[in-house]
Protein backbone atom coordinates (compact mmCIF):
# COMPACT_ATOMS: atom_id res chain seq x y z
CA UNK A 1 3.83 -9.47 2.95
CA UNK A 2 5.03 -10.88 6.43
CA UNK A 3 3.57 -8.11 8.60
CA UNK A 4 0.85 -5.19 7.24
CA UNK A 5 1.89 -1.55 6.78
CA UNK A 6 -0.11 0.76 8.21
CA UNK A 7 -0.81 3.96 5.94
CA UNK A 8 -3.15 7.10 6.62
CA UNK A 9 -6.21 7.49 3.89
CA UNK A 10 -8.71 10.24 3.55
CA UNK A 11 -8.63 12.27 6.32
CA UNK A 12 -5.40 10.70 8.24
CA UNK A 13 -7.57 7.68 9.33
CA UNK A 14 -5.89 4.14 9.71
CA UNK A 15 -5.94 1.63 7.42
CA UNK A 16 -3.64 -1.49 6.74
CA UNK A 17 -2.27 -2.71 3.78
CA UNK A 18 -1.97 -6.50 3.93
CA UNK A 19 -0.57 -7.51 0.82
CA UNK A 20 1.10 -6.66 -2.72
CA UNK A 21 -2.56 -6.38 -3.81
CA UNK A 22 -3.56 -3.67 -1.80
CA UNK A 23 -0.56 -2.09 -1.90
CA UNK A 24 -0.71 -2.12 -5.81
CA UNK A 25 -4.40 -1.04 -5.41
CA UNK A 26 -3.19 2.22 -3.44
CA UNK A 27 -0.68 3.08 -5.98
CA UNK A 28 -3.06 3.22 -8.47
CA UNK A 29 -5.43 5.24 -7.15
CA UNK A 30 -2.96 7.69 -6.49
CA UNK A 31 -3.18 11.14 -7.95
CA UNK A 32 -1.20 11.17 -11.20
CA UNK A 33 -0.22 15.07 -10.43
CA UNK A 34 1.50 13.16 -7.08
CA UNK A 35 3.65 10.54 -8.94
CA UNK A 36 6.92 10.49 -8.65
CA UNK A 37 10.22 8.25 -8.57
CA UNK A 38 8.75 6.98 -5.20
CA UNK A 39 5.85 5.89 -6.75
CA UNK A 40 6.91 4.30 -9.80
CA UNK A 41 9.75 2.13 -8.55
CA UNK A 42 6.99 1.10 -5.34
CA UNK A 43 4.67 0.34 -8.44
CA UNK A 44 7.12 -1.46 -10.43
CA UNK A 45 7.87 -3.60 -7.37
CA UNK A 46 4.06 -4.13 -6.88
CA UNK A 47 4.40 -5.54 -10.49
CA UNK A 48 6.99 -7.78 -10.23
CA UNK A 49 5.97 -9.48 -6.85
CA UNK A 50 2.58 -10.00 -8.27
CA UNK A 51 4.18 -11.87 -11.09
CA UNK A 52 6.55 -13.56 -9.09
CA UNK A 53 9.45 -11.60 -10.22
CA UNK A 54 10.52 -10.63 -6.55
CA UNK A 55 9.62 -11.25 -3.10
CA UNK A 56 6.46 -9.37 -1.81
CA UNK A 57 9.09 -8.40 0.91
CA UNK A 58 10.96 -6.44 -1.14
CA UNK A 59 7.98 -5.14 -2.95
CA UNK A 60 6.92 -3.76 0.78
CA UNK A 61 10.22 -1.87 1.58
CA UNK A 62 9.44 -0.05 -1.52
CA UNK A 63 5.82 0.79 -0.73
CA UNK A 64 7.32 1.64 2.63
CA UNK A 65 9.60 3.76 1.17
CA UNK A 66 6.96 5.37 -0.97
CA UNK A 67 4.29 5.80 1.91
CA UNK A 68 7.42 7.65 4.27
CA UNK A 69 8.28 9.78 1.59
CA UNK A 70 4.85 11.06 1.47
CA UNK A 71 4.06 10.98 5.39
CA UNK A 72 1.19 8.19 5.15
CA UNK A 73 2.85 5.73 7.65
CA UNK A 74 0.63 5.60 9.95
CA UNK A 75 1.66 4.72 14.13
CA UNK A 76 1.25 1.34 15.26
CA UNK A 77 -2.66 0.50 15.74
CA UNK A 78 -4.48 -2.66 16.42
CA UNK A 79 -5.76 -4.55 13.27
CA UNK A 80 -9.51 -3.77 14.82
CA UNK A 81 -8.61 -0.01 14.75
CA UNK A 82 -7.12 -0.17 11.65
CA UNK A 83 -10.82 -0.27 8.62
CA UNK A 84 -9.18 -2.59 5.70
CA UNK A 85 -9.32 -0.41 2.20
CA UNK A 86 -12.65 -0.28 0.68
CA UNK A 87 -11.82 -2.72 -2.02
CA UNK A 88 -11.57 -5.41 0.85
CA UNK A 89 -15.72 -4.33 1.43
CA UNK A 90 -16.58 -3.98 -1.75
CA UNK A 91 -17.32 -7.64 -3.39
CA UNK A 92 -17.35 -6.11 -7.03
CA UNK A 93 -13.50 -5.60 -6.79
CA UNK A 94 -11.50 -9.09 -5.91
């Protein structure tokens, strides 16, 4: 992805999603009682860019899509406001 999307986690705090990766990441942990056509064609998309399918552009516009639908976009922020998802602190998960 060109340029992050900033989502709202936990209790509506910041946090960017800089890739397919973490986008993908997000998708999965999300609640399967929550899934829905949003979330399985943003998945799908995930899916394909990480293969190489599609473009991780068009893989964004779909997790973009997704994360409106569901009121997680998040305002602008600075990157330094912004934590990174705790799989980008946690070494175990790469």
């Amino acid at each position: 992805m060109k340029k992050p999307v900033f989502i709202l986690v936990g209790l509506g705090f910041p946090a960017e999603i800089r890739g397919v990766m973490d986008a993908y990441r997000h998708l999965c942990e999300w609640p399967v009682s929550l899934r829905d056509s949003a979330h399985s064609l943003a998945m799908k998309a995930c899916g394909a860019a990480l293969r190489g399918e599609i473009e991780a552009e068009t893989a964004r516009g779909l997790f973009t899509a997704f994360a409106n639908k569901h009121d997680l976009l998040a305002p602008e922020v600075t990157v330094s406001a912004a934590p990174r998802l705790r799989h980008d602190q946690d070494p175990r998960i790469r």
